[in-house]
N, C-alpha and C. Protein backbone atom coordinates (compact mmCIF):
# COMPACT_ATOMS: atom_id res chain seq x y z
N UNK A 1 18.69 9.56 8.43
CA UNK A 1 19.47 8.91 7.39
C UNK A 1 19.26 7.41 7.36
N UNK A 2 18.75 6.68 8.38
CA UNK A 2 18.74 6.10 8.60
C UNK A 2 17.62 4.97 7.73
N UNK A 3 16.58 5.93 8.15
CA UNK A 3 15.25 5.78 7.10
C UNK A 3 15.57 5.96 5.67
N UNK A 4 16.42 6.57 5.15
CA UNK A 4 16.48 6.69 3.86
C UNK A 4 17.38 5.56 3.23
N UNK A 5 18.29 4.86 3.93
CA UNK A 5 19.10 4.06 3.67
C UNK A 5 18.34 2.84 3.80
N UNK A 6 17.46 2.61 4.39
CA UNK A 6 16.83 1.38 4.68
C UNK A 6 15.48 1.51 3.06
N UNK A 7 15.13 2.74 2.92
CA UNK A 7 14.36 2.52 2.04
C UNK A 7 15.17 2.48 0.68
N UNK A 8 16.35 2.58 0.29
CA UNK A 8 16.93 2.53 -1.09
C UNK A 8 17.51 1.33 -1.16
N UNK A 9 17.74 0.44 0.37
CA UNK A 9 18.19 -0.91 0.15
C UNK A 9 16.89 -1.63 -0.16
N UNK A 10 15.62 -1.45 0.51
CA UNK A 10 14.14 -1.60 0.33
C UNK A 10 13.79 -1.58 -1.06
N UNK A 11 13.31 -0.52 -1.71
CA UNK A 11 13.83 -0.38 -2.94
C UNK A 11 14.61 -1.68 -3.81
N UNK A 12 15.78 -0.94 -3.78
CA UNK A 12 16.30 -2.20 -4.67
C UNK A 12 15.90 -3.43 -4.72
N UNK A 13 15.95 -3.89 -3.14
CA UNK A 13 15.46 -5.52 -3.56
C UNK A 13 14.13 -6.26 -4.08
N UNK A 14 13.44 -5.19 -3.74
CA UNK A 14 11.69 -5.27 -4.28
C UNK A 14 11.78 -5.10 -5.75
N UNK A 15 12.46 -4.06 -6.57
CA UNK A 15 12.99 -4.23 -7.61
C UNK A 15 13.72 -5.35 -8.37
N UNK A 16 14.68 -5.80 -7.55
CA UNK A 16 15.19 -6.99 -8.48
C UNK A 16 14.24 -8.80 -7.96
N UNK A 17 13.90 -8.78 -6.90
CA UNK A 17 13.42 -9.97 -7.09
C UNK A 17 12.17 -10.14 -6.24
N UNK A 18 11.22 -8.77 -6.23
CA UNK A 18 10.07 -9.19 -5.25
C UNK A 18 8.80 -9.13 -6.16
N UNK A 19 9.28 -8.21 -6.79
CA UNK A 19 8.00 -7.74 -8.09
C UNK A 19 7.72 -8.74 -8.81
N UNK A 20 8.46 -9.86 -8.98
CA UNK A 20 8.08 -10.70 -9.98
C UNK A 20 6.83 -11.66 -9.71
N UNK A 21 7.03 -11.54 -8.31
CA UNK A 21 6.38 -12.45 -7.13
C UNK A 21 5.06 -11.45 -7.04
N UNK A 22 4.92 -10.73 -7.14
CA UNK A 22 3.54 -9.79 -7.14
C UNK A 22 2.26 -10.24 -7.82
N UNK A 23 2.69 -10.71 -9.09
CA UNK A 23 1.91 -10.68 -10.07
C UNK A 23 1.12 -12.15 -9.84
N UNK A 24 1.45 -13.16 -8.73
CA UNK A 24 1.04 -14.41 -8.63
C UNK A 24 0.18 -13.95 -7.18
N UNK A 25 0.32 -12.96 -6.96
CA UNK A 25 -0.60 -12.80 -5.23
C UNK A 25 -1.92 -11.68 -5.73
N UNK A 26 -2.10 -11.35 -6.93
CA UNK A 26 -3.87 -10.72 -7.06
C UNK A 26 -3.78 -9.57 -6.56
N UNK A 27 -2.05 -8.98 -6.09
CA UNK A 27 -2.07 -7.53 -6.01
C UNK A 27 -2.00 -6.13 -6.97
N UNK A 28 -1.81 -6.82 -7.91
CA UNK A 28 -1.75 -6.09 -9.58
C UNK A 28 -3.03 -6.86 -10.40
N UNK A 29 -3.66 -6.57 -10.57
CA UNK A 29 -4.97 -7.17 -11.62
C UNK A 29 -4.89 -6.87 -12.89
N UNK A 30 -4.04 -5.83 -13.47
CA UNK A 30 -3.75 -5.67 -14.38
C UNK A 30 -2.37 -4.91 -14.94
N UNK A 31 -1.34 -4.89 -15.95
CA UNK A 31 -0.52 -4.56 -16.03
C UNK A 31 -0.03 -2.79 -16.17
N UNK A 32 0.67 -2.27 -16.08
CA UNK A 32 0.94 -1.22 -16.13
C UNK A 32 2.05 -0.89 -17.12
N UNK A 33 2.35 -0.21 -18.87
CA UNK A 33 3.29 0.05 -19.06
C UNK A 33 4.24 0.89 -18.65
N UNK A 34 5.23 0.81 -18.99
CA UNK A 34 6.38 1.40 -18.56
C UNK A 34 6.87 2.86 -18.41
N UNK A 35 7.94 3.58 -18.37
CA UNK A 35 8.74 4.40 -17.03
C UNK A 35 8.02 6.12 -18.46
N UNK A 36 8.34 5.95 -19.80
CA UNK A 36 7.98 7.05 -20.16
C UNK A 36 7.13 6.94 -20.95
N UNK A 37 5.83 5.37 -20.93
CA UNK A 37 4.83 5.55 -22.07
C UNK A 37 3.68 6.23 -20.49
N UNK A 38 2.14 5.94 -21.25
CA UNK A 38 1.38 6.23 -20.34
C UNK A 38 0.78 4.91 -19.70
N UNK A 39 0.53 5.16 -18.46
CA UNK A 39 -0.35 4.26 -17.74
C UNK A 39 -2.11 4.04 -17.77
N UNK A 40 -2.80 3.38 -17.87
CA UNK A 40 -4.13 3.77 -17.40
C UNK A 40 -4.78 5.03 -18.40
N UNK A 41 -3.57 5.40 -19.48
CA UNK A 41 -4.06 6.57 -20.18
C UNK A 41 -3.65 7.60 -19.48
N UNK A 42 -2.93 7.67 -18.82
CA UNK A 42 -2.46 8.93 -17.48
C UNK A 42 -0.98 8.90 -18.29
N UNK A 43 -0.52 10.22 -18.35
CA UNK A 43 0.85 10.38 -18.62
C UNK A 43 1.69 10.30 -17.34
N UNK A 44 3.24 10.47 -17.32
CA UNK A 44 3.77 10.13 -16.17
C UNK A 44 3.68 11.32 -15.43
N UNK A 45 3.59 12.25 -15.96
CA UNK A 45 3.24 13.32 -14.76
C UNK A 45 1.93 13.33 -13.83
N UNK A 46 0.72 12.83 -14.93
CA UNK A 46 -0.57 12.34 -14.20
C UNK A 46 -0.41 11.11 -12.82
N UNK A 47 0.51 10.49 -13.14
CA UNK A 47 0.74 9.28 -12.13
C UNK A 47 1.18 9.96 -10.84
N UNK A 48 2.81 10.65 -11.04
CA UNK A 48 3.17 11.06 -9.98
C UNK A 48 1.93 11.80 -9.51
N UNK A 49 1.62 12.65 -10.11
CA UNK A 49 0.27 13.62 -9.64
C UNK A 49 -0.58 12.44 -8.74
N UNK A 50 -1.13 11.95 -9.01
CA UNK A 50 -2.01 10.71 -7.99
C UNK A 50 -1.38 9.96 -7.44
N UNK A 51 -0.38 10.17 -7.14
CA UNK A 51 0.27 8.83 -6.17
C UNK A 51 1.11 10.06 -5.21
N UNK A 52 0.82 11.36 -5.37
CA UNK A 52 1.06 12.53 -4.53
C UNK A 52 0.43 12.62 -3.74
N UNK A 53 -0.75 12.81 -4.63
CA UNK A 53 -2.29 12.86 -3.85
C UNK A 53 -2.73 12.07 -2.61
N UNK A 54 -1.94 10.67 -2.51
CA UNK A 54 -2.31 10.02 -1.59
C UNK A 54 -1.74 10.20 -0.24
N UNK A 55 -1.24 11.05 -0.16
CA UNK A 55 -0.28 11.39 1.03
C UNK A 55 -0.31 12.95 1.21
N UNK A 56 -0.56 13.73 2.49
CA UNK A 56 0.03 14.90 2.70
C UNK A 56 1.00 15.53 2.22
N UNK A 57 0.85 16.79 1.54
CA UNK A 57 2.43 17.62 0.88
C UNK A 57 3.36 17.35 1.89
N UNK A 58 3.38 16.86 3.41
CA UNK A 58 4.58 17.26 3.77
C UNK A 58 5.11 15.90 3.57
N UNK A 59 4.66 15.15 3.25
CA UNK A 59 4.83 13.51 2.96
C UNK A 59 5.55 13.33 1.76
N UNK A 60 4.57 13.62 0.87
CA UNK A 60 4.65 13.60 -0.66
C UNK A 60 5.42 14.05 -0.83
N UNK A 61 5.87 15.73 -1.48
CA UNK A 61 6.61 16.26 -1.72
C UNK A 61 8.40 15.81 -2.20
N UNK A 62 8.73 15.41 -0.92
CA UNK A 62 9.83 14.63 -0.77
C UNK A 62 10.19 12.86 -1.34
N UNK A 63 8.90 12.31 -1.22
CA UNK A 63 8.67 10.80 -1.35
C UNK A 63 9.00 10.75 -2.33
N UNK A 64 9.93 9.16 -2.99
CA UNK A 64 10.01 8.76 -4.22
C UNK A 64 8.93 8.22 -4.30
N UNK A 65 8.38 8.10 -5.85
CA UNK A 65 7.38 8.14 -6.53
C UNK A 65 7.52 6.86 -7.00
N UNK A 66 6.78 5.76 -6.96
CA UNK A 66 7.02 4.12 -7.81
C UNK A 66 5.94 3.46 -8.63
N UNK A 67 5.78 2.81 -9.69
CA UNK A 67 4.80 2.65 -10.26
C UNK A 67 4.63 1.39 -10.39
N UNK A 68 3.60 0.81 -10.76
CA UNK A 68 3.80 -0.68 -10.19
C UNK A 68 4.35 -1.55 -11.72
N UNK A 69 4.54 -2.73 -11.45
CA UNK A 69 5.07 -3.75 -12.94
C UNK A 69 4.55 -3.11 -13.75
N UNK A 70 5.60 -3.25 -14.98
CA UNK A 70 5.14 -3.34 -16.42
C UNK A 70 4.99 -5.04 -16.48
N UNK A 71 5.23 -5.16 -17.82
CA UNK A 71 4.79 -6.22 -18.40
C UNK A 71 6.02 -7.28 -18.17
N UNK A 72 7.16 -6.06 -17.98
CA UNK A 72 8.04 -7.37 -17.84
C UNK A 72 8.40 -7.63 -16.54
N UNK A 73 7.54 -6.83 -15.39
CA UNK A 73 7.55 -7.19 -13.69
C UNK A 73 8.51 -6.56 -13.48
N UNK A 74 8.80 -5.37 -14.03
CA UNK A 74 9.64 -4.12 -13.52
C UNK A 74 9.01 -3.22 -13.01
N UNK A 75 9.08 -2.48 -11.74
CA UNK A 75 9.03 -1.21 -11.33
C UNK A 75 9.11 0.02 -11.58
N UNK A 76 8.62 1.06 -12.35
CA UNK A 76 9.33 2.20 -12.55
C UNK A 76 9.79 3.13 -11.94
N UNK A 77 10.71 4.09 -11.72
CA UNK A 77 10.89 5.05 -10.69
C UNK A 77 10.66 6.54 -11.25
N UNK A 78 9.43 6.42 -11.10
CA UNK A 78 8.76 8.11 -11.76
C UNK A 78 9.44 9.37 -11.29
N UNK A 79 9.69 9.25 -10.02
CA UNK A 79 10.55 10.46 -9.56
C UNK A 79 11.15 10.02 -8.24
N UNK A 80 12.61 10.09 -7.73
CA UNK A 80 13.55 9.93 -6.93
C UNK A 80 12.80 11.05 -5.75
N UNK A 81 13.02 10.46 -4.10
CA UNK A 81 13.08 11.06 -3.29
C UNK A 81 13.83 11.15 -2.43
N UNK A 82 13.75 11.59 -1.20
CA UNK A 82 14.41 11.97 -0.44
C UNK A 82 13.95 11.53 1.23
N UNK A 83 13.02 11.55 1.28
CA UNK A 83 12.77 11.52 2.47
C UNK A 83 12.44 10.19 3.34
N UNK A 84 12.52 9.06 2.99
CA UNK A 84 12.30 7.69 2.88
C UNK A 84 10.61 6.92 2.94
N UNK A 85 9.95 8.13 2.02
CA UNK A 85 8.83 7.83 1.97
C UNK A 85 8.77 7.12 0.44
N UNK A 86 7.94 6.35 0.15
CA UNK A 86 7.16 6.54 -1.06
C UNK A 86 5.96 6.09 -1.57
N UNK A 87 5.61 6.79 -2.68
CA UNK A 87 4.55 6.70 -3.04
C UNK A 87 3.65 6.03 -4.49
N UNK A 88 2.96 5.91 -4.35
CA UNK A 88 1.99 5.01 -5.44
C UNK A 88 1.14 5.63 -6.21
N UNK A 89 0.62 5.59 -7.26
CA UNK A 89 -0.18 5.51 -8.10
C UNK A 89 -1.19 5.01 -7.82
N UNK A 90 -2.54 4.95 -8.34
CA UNK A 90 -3.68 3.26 -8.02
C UNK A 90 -3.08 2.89 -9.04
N UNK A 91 -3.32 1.10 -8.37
CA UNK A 91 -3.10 0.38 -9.91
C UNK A 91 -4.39 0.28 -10.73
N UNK A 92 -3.76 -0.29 -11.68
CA UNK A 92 -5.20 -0.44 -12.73
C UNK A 92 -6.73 -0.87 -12.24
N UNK A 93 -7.70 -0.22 -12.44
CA UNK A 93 -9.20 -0.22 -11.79
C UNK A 93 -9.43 -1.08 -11.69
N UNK A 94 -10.45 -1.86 -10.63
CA UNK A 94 -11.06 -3.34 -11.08
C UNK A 94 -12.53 -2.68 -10.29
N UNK A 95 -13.01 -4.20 -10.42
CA UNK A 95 -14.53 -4.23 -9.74
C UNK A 95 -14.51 -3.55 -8.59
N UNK A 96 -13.42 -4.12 -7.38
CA UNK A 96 -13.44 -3.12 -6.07
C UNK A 96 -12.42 -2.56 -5.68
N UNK A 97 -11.41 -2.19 -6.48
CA UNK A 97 -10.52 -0.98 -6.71
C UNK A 97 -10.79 0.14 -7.81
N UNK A 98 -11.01 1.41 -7.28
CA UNK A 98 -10.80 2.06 -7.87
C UNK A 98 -10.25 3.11 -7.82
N UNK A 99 -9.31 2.90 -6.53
CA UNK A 99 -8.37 4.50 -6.46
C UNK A 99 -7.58 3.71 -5.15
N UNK A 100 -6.44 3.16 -5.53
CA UNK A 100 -5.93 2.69 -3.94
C UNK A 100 -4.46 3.35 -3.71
N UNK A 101 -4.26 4.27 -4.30
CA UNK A 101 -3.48 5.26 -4.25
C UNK A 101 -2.56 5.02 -3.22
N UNK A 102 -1.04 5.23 -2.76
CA UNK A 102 -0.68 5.24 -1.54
C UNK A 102 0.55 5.91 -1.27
N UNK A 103 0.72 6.54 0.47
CA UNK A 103 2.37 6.73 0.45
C UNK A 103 2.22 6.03 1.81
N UNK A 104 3.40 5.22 1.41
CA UNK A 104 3.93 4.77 2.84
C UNK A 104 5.99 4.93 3.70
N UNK A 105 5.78 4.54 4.74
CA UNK A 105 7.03 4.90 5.16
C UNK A 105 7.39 3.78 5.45
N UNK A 106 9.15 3.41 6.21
CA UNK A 106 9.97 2.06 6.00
C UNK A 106 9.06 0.76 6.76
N UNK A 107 8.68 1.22 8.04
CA UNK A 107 7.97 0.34 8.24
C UNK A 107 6.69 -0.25 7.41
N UNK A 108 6.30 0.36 6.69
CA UNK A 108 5.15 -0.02 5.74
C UNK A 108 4.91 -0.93 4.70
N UNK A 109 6.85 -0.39 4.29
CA UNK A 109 7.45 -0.81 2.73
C UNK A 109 7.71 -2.21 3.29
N UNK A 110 8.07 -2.00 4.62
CA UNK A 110 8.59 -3.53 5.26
C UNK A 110 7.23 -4.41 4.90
N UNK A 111 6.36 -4.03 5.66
CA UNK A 111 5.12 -4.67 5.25
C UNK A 111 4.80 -5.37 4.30
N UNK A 112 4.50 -4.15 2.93
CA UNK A 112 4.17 -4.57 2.04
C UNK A 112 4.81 -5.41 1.27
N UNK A 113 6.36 -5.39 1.69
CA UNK A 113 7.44 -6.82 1.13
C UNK A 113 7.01 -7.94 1.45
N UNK A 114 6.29 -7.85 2.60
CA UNK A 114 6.44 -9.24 3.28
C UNK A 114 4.87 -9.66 2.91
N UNK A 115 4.00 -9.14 2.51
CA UNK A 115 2.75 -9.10 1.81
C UNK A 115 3.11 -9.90 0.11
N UNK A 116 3.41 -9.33 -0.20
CA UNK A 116 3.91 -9.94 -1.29
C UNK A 116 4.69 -11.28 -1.75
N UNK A 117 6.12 -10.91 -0.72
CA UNK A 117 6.27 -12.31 -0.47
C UNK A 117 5.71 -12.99 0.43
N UNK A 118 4.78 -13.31 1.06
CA UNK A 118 4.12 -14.39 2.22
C UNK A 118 4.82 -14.69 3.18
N UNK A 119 5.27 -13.63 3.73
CA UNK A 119 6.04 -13.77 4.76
C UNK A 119 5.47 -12.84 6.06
N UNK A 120 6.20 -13.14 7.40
CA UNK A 120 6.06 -12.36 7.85
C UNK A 120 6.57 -11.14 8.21
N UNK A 121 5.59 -9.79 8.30
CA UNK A 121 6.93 -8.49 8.18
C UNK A 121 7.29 -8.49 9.65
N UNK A 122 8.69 -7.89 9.65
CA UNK A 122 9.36 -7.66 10.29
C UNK A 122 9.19 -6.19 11.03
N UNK A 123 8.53 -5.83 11.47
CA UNK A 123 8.43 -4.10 11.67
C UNK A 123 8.61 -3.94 13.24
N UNK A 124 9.97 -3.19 13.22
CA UNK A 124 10.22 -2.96 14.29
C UNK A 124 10.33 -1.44 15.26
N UNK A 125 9.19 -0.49 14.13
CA UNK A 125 8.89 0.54 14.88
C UNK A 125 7.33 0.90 14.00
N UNK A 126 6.78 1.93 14.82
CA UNK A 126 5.46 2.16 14.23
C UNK A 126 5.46 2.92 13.03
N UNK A 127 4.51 2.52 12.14
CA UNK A 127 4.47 2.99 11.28
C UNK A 127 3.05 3.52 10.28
N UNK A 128 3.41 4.35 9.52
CA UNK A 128 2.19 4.68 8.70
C UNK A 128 2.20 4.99 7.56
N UNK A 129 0.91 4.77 6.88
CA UNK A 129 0.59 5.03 5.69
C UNK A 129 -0.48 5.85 5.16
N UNK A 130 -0.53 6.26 4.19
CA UNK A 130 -1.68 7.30 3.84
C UNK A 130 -2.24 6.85 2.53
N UNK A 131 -3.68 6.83 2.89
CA UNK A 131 -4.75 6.51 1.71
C UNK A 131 -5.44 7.38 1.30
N UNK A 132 -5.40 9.14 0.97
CA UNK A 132 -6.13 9.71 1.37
C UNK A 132 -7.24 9.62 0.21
N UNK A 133 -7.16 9.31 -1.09
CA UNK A 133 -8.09 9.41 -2.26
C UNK A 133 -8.40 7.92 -2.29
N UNK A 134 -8.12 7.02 -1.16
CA UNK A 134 -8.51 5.84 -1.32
C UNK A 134 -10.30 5.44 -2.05
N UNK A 135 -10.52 5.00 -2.84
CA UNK A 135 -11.94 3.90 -3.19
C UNK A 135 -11.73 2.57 -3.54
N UNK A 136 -12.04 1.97 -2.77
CA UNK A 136 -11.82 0.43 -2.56
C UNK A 136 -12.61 -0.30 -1.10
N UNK A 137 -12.68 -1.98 -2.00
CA UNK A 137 -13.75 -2.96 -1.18
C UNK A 137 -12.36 -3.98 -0.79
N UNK A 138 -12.32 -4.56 0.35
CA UNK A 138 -11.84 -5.76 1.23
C UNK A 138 -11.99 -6.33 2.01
N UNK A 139 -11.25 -7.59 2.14
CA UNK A 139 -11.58 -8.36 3.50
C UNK A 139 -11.26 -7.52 4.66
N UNK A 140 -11.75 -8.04 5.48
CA UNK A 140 -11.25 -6.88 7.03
C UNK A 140 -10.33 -8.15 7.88
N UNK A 141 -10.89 -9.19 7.19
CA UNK A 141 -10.00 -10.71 8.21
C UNK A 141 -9.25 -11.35 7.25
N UNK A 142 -9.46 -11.62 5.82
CA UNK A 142 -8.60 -12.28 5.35
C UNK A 142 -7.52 -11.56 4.41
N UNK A 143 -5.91 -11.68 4.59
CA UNK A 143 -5.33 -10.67 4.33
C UNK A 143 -5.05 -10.70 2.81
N UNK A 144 -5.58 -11.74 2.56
CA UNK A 144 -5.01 -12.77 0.54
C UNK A 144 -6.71 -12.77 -0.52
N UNK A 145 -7.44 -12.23 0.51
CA UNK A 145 -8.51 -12.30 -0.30
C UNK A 145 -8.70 -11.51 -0.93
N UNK A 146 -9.08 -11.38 -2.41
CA UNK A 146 -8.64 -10.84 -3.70
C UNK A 146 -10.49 -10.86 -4.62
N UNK A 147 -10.81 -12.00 -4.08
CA UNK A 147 -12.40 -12.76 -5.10
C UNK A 147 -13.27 -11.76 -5.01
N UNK A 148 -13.51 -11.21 -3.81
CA UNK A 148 -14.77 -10.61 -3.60
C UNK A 148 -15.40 -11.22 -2.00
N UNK A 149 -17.13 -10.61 -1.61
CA UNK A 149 -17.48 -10.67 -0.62
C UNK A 149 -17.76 -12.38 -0.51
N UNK A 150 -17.57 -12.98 0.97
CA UNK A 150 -18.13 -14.39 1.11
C UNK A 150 -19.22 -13.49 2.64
N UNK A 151 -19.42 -14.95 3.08
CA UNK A 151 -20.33 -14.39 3.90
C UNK A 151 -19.79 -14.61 5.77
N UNK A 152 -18.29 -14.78 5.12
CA UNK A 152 -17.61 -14.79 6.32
C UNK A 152 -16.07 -13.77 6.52
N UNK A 153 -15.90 -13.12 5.62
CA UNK A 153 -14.60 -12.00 5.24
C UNK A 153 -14.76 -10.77 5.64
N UNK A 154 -16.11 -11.14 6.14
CA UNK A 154 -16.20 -9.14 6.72
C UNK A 154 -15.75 -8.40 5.37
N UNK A 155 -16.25 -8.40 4.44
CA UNK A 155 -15.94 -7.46 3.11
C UNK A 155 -16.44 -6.04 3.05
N UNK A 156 -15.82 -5.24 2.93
CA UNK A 156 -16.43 -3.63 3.63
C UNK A 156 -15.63 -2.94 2.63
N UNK A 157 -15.92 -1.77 2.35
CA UNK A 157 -15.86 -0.82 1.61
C UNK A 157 -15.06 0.46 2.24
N UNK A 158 -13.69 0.59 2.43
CA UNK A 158 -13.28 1.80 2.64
C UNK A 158 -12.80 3.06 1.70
N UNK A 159 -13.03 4.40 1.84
CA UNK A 159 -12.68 5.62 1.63
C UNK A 159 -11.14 5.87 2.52
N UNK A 160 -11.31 7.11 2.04
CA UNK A 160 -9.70 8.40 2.56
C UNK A 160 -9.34 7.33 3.99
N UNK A 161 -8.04 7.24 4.04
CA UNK A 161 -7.89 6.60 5.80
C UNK A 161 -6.38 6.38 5.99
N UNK A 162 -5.86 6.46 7.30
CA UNK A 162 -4.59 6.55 7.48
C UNK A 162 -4.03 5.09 7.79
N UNK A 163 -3.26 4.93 8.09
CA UNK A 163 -3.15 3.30 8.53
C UNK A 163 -2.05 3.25 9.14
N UNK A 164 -1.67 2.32 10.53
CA UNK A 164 -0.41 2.51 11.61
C UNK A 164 -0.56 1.06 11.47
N UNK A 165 0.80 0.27 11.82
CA UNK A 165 1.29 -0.72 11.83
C UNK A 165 2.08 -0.57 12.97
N UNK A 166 2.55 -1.79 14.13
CA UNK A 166 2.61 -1.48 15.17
C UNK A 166 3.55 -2.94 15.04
N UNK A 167 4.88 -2.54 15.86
CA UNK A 167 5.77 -3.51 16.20
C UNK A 167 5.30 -4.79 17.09
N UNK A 168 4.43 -4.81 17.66
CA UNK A 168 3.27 -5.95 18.67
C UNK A 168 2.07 -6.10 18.71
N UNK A 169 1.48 -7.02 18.50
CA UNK A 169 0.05 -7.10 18.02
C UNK A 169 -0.73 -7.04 19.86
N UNK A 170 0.30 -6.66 20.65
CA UNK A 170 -0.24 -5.78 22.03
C UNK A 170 -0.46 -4.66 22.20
N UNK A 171 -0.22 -4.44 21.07
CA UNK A 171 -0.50 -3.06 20.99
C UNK A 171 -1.76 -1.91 20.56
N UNK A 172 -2.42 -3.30 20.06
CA UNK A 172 -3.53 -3.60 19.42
C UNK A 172 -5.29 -3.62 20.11
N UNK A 173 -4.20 -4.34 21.13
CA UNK A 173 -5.56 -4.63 22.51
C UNK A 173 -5.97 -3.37 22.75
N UNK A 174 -7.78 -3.83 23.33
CA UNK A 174 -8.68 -2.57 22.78
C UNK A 174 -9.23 -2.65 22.07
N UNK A 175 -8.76 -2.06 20.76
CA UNK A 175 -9.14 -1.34 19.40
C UNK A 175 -10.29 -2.23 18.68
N UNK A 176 -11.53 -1.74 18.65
CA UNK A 176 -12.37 -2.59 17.64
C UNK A 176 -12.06 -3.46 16.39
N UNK A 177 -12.25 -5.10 16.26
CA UNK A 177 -11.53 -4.85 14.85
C UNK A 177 -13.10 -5.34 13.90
N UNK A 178 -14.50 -4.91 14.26
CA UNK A 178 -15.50 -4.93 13.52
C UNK A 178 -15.51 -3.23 12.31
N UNK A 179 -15.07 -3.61 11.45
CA UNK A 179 -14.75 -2.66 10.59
C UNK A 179 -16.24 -1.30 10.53
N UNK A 180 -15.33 0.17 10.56
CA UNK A 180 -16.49 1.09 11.02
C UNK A 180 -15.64 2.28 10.04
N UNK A 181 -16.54 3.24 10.08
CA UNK A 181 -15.91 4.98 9.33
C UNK A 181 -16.60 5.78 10.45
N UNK A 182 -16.52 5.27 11.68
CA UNK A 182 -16.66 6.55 12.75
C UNK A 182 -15.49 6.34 13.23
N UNK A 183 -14.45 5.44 13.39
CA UNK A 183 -13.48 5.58 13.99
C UNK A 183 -12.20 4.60 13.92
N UNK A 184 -11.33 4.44 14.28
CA UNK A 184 -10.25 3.23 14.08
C UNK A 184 -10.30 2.15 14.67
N UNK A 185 -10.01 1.17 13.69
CA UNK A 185 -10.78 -0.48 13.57
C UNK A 185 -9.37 -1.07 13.19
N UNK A 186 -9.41 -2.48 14.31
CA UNK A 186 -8.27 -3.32 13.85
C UNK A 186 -8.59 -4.02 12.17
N UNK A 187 -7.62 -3.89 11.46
CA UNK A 187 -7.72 -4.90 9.79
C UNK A 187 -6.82 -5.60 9.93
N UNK A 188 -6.85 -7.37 9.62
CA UNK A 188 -6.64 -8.23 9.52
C UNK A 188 -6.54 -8.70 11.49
N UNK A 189 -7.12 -8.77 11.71
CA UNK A 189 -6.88 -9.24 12.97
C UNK A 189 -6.57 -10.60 13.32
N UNK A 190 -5.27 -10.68 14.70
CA UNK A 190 -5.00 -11.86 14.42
C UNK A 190 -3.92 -12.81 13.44
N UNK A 191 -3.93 -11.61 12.79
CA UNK A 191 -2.74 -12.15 11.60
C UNK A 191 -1.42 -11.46 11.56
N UNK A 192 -0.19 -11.91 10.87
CA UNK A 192 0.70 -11.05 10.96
C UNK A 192 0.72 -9.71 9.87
N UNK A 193 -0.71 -9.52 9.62
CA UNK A 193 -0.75 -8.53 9.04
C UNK A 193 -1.98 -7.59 9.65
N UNK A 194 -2.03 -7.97 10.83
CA UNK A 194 -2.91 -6.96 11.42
C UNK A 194 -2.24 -5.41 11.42
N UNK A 195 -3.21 -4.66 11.32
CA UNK A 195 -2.78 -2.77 11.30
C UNK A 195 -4.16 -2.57 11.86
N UNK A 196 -3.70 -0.88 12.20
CA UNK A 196 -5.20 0.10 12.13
C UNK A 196 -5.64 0.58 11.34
N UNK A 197 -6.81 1.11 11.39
CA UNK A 197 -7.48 1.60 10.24
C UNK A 197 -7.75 2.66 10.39
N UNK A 198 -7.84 4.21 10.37
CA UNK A 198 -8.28 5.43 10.57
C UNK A 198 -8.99 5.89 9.94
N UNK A 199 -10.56 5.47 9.55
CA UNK A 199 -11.09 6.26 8.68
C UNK A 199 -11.14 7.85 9.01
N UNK A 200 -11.07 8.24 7.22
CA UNK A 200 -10.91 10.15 7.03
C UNK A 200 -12.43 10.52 6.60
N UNK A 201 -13.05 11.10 7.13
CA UNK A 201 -14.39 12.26 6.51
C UNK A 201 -14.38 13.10 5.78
């Protein structure tokens, strides 16, 4: 219950005053209309349908469903859940997005708040997320880079992959963070947005 209460207070506030702040950080590239037109040309059942997809049925199923800004930097809530997961849609395609699909859980959502707003997240248990229809290019070191490859960003190309976020970046020690798809690689290293990476086959 605990998790679910933390994600509907989560929720809300990303709703009333985080989304607006989105649209100035290069995490939306393009807009998304609203709760019952279509997105991307996808009706709203097509959305939930791919933002299902990105997560295991036993994940999904339950997860509220969220869609990213419309035009007026509102959120939509495609379908209410239960389980304090939720899930994503891709947003609109670009050059090196083209499917970034996602479900994540409280620690994640924590994350991605604090991604948005430039802050640091707060995550105080482990956590994960699921990319599984992921196609998409990024930095592996810089966590704001949005442009494309330099010749110092480690810019790499990931597929399907799970992703854990970890209350101590000691937790970390070990783990490769030269980005690979044979196995799990630290992303963003060093930063307060370091995670793992699990590539899927």
């Amino acid at each position: 219950m605990r998790a679910v209460s933390f994600a509907v207070k989560l929720n809300a506030r990303m709703e009333e005053k985080m989304w607006r702040k989105i649209l100035c950080t290069g995490l939306v590239a393009a807009l998304v209309v609203g709760v019952t037109a279509t997105a991307n040309g996808q009706t709203k059942a097509a959305r939930i349908a791919q933002a299902m997809a990105a997560g295991p049925v036993s994940v999904s199923k339950n997860a509220t469903i969220k869609d990213w800004p419309d035009k007026n930097g509102k959120m939509a809530t495609l379908r209410e859940g239960s389980n304090g997961w939720v899930c994503y849609p891709s947003e609109p395609k670009t050059k090196y997005r083209k499917n970034d699909a996602m479900c994540i859980d409280p620690s994640w959502q924590e994350w991605l708040a604090a991604y948005v707003e430039k802050r640091n997240p707060k995550i105080t248990q482990v956590g994960y997320g699921y990319m599984l229809t992921a196609d998409e290019s990024g930095s592996n070191i810089d966590p704001m880079a949005e442009t494309g490859p330099t010749a110092t960003n480690q810019w790499h190309h990931w597929g399907p992959h799970v992703m854990m976020v970890y209350p101590s970046s000691n937790m970390l020690a070990g783990i490769p963070t030269q980005p690979s798809k044979n196995g799990p690689y630290v992303m963003m290293a060093g930063t307060p947005f370091a995670h793992v990476m699990w590539p899927l086959k």
